[in-house]
PDB file of N, CA and C in Angstrom:
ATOM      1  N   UNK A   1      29.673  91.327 155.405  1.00  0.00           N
ATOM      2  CA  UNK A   1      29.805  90.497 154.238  1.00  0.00           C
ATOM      3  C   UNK A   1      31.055  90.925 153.465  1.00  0.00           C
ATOM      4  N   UNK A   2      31.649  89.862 153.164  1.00  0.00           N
ATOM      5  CA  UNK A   2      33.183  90.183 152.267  1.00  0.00           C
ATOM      6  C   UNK A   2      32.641  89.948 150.941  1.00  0.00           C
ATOM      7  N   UNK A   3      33.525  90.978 150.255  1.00  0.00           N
ATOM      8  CA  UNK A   3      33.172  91.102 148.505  1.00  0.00           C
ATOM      9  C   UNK A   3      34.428  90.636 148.192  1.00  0.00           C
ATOM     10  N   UNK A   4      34.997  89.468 147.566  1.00  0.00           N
ATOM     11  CA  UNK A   4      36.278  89.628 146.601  1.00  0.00           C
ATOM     12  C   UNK A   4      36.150  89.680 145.088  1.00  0.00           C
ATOM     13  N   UNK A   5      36.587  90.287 144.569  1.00  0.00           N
ATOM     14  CA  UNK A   5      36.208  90.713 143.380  1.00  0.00           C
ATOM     15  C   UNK A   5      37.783  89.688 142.479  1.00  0.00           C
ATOM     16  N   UNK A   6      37.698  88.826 141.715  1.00  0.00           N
ATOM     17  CA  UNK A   6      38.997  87.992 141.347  1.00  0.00           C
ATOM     18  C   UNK A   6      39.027  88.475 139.507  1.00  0.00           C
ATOM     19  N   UNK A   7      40.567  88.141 139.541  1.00  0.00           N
ATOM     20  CA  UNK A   7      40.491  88.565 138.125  1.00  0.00           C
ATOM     21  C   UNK A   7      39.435  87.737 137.158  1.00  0.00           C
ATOM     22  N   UNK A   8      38.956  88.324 136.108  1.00  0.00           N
ATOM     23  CA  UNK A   8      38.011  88.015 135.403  1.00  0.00           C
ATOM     24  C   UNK A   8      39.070  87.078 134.007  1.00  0.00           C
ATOM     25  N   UNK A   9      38.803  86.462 132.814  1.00  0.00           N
ATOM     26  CA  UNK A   9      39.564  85.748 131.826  1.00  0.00           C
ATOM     27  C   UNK A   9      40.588  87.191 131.491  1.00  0.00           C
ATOM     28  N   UNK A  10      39.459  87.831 130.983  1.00  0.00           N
ATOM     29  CA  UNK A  10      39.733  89.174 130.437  1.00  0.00           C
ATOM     30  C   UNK A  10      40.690  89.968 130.657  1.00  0.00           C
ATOM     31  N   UNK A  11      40.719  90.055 131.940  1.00  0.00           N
ATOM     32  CA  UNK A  11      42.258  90.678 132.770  1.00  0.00           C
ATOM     33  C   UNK A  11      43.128  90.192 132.123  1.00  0.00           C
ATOM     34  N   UNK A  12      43.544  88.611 131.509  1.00  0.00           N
ATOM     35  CA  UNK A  12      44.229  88.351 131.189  1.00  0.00           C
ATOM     36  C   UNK A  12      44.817  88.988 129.890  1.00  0.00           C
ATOM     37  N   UNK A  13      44.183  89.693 129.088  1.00  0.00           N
ATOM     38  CA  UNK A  13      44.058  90.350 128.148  1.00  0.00           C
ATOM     39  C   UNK A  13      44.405  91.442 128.792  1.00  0.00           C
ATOM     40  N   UNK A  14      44.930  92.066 129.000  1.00  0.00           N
ATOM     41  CA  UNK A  14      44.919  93.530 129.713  1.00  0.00           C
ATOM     42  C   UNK A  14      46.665  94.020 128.534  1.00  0.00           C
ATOM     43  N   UNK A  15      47.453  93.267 128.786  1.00  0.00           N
ATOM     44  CA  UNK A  15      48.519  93.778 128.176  1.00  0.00           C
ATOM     45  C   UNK A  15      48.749  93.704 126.836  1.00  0.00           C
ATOM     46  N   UNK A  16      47.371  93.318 126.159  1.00  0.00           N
ATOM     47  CA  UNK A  16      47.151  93.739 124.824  1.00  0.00           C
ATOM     48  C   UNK A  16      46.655  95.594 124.512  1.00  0.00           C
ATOM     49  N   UNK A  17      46.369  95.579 125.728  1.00  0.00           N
ATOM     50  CA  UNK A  17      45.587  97.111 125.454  1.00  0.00           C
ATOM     51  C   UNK A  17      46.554  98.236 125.328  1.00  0.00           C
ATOM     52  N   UNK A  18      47.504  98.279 124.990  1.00  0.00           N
ATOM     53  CA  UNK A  18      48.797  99.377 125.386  1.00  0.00           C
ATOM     54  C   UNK A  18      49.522  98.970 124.379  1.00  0.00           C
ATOM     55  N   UNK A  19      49.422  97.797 123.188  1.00  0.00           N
ATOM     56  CA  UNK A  19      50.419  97.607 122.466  1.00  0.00           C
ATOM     57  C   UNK A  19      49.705  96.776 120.729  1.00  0.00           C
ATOM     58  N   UNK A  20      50.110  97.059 119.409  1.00  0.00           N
ATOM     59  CA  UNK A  20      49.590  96.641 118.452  1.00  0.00           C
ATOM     60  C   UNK A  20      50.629  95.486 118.222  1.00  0.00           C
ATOM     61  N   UNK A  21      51.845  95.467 118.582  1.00  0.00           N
ATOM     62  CA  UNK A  21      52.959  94.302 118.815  1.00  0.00           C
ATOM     63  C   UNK A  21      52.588  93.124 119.662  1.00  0.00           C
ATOM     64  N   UNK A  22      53.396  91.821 118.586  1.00  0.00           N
ATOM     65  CA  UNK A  22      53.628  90.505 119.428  1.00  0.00           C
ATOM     66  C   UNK A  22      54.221  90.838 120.876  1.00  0.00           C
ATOM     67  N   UNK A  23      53.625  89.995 122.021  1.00  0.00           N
ATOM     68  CA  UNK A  23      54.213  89.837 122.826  1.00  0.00           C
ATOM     69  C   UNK A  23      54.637  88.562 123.594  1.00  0.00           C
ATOM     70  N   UNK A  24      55.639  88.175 124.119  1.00  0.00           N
ATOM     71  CA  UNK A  24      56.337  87.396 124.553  1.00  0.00           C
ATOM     72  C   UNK A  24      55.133  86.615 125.605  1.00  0.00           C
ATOM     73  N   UNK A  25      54.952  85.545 125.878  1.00  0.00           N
ATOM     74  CA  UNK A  25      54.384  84.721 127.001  1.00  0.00           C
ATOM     75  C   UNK A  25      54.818  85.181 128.179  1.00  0.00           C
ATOM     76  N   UNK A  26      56.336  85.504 128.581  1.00  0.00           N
ATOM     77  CA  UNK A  26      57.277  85.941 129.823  1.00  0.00           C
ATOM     78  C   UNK A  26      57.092  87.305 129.590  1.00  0.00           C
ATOM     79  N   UNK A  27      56.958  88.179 129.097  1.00  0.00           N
ATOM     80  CA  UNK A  27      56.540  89.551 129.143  1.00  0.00           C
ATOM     81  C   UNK A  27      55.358  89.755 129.382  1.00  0.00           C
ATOM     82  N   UNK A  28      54.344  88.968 129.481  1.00  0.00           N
ATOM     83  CA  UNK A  28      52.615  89.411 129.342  1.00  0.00           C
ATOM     84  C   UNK A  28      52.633  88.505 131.174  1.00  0.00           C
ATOM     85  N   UNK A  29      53.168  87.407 131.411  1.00  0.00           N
ATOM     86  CA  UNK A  29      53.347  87.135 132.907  1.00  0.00           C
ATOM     87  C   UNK A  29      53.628  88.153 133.833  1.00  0.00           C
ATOM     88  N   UNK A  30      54.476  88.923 133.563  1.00  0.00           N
ATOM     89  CA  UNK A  30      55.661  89.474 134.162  1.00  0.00           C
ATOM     90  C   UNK A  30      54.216  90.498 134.474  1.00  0.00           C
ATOM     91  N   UNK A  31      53.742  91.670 133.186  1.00  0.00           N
ATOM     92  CA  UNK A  31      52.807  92.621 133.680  1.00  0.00           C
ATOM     93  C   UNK A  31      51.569  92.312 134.459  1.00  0.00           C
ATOM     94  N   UNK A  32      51.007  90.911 134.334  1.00  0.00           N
ATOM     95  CA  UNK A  32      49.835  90.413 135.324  1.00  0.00           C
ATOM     96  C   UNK A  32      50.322  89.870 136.820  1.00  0.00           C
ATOM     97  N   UNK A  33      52.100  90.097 136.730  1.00  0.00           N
ATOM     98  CA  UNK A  33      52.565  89.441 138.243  1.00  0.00           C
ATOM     99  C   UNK A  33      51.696  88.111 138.414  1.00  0.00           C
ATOM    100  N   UNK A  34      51.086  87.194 136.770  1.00  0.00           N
ATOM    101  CA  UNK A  34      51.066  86.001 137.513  1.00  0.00           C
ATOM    102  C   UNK A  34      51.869  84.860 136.927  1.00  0.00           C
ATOM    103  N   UNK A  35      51.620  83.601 137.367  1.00  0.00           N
ATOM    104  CA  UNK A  35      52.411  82.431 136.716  1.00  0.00           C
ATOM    105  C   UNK A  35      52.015  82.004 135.523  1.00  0.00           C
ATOM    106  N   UNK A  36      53.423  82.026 134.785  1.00  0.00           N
ATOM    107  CA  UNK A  36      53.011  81.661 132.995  1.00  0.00           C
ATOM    108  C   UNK A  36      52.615  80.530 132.936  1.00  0.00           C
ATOM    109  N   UNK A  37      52.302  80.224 133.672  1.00  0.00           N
ATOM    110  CA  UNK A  37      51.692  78.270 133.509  1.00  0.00           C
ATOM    111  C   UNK A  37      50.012  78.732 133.272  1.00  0.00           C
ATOM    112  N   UNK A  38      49.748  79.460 134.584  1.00  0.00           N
ATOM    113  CA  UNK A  38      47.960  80.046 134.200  1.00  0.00           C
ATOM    114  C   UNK A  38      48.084  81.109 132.851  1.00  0.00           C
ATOM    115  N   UNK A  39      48.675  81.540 132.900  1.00  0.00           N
ATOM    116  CA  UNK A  39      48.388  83.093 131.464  1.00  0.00           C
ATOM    117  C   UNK A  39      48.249  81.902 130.765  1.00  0.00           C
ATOM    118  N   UNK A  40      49.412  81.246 130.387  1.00  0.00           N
ATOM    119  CA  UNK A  40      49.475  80.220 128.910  1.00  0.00           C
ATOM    120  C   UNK A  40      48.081  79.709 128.697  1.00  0.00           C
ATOM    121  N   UNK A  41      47.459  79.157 129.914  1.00  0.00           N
ATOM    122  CA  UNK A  41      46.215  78.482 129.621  1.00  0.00           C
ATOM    123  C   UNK A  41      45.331  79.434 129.175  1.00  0.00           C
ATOM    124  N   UNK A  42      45.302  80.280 129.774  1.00  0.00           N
ATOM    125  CA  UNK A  42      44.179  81.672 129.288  1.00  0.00           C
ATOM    126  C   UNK A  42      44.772  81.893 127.687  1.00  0.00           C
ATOM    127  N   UNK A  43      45.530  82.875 127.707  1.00  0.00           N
ATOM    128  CA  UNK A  43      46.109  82.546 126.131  1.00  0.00           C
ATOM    129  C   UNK A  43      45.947  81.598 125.362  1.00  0.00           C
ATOM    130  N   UNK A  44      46.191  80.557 125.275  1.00  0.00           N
ATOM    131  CA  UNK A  44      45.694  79.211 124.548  1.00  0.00           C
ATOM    132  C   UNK A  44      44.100  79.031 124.559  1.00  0.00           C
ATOM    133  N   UNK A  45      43.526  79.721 125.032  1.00  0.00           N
ATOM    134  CA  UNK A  45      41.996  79.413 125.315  1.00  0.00           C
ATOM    135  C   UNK A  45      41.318  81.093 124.285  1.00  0.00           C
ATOM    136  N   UNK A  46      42.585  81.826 124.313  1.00  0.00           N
ATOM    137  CA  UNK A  46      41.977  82.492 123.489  1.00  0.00           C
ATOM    138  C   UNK A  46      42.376  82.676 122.145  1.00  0.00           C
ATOM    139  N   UNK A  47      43.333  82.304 121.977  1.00  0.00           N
ATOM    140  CA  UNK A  47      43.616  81.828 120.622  1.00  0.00           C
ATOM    141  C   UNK A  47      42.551  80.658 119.563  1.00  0.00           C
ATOM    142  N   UNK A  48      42.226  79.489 120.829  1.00  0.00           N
ATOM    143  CA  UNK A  48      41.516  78.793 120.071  1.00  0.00           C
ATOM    144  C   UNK A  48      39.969  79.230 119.659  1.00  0.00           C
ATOM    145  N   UNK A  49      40.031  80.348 120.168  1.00  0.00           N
ATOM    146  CA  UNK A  49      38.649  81.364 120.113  1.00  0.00           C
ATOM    147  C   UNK A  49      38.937  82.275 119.257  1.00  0.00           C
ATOM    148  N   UNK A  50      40.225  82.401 118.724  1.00  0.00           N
ATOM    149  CA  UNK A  50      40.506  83.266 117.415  1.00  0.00           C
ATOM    150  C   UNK A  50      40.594  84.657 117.473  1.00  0.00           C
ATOM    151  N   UNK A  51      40.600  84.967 119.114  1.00  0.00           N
ATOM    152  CA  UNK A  51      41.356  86.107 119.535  1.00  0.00           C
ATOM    153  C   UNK A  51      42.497  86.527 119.357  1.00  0.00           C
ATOM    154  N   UNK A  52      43.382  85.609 119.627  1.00  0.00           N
ATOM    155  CA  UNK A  52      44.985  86.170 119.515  1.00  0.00           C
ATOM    156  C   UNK A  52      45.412  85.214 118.792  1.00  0.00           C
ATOM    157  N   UNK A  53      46.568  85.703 117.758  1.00  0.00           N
ATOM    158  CA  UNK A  53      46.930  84.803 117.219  1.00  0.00           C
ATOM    159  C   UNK A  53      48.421  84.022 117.335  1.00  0.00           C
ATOM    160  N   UNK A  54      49.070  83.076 117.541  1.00  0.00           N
ATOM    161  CA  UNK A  54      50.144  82.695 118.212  1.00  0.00           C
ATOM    162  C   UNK A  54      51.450  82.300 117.531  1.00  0.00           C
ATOM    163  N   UNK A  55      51.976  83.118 117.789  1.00  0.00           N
ATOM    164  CA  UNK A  55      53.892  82.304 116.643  1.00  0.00           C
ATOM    165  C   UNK A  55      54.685  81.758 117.350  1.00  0.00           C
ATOM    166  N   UNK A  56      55.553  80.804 117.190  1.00  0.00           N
ATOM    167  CA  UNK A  56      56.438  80.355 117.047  1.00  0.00           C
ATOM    168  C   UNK A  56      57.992  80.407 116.965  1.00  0.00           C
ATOM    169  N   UNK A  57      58.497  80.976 117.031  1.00  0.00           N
ATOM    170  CA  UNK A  57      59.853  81.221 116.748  1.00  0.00           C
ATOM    171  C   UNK A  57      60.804  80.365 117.408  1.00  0.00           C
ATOM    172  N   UNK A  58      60.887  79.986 117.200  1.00  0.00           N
ATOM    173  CA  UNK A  58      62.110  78.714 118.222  1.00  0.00           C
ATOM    174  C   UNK A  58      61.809  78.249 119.315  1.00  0.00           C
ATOM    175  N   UNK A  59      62.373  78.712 120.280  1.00  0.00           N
ATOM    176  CA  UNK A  59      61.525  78.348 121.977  1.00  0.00           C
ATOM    177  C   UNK A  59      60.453  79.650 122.680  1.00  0.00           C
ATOM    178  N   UNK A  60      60.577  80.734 121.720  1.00  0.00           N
ATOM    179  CA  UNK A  60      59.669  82.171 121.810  1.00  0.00           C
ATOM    180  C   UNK A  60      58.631  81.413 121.683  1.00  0.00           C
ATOM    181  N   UNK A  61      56.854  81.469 122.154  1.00  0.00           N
ATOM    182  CA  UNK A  61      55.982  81.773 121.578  1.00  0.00           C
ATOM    183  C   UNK A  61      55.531  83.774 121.903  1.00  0.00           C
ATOM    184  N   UNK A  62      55.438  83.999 120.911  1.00  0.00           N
ATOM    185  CA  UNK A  62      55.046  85.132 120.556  1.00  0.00           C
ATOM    186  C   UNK A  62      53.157  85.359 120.695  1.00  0.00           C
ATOM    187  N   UNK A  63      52.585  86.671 121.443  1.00  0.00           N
ATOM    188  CA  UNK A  63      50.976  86.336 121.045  1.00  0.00           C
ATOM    189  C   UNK A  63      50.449  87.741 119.945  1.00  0.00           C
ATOM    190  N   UNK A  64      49.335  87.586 119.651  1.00  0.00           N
ATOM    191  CA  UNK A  64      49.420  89.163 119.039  1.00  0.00           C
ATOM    192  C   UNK A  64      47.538  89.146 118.875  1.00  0.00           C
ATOM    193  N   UNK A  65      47.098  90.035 119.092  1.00  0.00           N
ATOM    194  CA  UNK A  65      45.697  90.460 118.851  1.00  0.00           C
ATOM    195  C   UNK A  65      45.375  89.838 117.413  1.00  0.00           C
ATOM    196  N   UNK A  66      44.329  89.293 117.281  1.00  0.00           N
ATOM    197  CA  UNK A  66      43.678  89.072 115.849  1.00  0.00           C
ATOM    198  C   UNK A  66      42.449  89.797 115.863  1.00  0.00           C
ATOM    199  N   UNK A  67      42.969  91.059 114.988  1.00  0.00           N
ATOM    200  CA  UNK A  67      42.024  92.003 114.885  1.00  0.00           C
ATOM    201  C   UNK A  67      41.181  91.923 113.384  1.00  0.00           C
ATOM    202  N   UNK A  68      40.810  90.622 113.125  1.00  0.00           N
ATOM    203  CA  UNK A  68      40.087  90.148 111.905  1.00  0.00           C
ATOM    204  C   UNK A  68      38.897  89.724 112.898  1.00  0.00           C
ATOM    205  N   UNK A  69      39.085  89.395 113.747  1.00  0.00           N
ATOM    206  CA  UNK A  69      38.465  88.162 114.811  1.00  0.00           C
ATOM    207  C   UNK A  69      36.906  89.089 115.081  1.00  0.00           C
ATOM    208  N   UNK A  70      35.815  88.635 114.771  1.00  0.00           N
ATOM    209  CA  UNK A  70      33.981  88.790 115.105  1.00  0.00           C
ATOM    210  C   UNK A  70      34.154  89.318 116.663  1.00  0.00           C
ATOM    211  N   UNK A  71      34.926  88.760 117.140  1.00  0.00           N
ATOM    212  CA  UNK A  71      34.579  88.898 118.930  1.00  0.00           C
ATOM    213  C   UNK A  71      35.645  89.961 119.312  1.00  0.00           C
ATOM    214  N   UNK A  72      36.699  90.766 118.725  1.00  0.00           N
ATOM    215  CA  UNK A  72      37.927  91.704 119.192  1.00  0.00           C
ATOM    216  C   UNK A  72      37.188  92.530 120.032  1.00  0.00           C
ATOM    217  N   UNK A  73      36.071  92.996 119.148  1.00  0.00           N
ATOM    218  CA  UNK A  73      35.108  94.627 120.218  1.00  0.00           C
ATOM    219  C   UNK A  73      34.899  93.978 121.395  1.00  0.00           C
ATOM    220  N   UNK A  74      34.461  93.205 121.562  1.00  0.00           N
ATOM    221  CA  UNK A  74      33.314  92.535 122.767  1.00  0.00           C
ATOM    222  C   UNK A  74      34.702  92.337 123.577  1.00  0.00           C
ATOM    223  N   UNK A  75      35.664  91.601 123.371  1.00  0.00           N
ATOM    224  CA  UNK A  75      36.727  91.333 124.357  1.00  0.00           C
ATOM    225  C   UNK A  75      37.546  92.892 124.966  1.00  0.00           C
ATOM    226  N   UNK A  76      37.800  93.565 123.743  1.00  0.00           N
ATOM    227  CA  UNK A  76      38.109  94.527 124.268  1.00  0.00           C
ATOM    228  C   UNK A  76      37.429  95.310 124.930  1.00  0.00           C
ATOM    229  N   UNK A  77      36.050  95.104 124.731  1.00  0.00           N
ATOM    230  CA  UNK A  77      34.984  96.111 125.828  1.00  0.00           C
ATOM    231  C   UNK A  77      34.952  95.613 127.449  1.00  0.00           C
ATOM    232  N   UNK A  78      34.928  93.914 127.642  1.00  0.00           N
ATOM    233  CA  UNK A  78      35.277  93.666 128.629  1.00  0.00           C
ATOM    234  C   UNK A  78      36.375  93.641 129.467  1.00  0.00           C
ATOM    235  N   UNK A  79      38.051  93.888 128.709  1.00  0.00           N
ATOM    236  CA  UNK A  79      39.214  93.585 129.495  1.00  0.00           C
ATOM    237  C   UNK A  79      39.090  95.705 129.503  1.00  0.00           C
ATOM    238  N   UNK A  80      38.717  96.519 129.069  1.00  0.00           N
ATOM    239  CA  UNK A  80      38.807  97.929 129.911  1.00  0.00           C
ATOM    240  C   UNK A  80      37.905  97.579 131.014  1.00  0.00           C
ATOM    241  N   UNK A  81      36.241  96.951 130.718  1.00  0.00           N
ATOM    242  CA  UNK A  81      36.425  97.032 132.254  1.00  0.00           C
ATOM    243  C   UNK A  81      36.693  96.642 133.256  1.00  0.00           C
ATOM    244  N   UNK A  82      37.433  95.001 132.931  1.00  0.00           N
ATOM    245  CA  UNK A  82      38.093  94.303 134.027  1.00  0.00           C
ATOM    246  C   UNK A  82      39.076  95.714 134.728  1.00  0.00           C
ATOM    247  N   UNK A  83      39.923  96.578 133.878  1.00  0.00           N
ATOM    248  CA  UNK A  83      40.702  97.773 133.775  1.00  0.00           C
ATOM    249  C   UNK A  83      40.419  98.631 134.677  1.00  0.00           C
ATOM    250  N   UNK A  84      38.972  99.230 134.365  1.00  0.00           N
ATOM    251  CA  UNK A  84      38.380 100.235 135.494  1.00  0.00           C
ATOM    252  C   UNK A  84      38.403  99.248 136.806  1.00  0.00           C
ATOM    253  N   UNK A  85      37.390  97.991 136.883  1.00  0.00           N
ATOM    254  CA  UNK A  85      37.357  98.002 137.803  1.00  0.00           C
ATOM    255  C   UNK A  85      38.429  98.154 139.109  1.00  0.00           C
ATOM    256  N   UNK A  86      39.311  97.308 138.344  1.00  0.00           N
ATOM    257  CA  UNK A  86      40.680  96.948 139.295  1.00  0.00           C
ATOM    258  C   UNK A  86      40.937  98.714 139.818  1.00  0.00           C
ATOM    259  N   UNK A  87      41.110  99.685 138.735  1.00  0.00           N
ATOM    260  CA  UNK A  87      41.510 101.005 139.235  1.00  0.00           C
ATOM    261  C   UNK A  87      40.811 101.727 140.337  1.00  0.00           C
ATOM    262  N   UNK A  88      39.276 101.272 140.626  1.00  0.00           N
ATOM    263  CA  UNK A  88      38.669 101.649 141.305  1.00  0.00           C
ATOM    264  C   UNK A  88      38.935 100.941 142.276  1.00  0.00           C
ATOM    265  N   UNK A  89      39.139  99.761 142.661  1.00  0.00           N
ATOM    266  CA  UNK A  89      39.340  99.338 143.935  1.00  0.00           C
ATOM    267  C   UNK A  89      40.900  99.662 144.580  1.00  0.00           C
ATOM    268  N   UNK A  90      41.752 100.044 143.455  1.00  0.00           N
ATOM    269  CA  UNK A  90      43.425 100.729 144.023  1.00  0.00           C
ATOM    270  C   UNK A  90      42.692 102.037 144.596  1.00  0.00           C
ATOM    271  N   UNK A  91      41.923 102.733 144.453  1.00  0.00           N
ATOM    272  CA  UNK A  91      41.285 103.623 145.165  1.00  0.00           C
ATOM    273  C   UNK A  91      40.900 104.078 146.192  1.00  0.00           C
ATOM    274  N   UNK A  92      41.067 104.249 147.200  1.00  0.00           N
ATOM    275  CA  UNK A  92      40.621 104.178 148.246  1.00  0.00           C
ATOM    276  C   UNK A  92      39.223 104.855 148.747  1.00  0.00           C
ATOM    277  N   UNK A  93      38.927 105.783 147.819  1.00  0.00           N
ATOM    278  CA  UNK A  93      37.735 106.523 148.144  1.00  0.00           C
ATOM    279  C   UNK A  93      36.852 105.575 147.085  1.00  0.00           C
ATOM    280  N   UNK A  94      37.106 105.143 145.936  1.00  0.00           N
ATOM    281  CA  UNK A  94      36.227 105.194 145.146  1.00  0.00           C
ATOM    282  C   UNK A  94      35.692 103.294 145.881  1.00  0.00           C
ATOM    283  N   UNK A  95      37.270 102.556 146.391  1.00  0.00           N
ATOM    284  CA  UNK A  95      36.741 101.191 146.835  1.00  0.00           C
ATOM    285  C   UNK A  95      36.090 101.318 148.224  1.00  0.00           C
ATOM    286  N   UNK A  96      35.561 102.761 149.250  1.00  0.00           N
ATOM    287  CA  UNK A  96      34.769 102.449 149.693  1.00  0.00           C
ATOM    288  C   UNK A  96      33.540 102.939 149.476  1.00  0.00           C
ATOM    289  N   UNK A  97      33.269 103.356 148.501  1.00  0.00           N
ATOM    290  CA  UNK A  97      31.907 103.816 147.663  1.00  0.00           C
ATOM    291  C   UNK A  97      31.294 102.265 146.960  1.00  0.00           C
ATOM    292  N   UNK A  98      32.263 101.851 146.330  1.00  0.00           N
ATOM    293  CA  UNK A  98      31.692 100.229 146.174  1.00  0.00           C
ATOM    294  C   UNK A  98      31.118  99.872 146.591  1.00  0.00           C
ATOM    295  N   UNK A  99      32.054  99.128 147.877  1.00  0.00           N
ATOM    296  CA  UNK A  99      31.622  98.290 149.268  1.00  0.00           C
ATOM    297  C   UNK A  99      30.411  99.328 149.822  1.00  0.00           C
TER     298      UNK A  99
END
């Protein structure tokens, strides 16, 4: 039986965890190695959830944690462990203890 384990929303959130700064749409792509067409949608989906909050600057959109936001703990409790998990499966001992 094959297990694939796929990124979770949350992952998408991952390059909030290392920084209290706005970050660029093309900088937060770049660290998930995926296409800013999917992040944007994830991003936009969490903004309208009042997670992150989004600027503007000319052709920049900028994102930034909204750490006012009811739900910050809960998201951040899930994108460490989207975090672990991924680290455990770069693992080689620990991803065949998984499986």
């Amino acid at each position: 039986m094959v297990k694939k384990i796929t990124r979770t929303k949350y992952g998408y959130f991952l390059p909030f965890l290392t920084t209290r700064e706005s970050l660029h749409l093309l900088d937060i792509s770049r660290k998930l190695k995926e296409n800013h067409t999917k992040v944007r949608k994830y991003l936009n989906d969490f903004e309208k959830q009042g997670i992150l909050k989004k600027e503007t600057k000319g052709r920049l959109t900028l994102y930034q944690i909204n750490f006012n936001s009811p739900l910050i703990f809960e998201v951040l409790v899930l994108a460490e462990k989207d975090k672990l998990i991924r680290r455990c499966l770069e693992n080689n001992l620990l991803k065949e203890i998984i499986y």
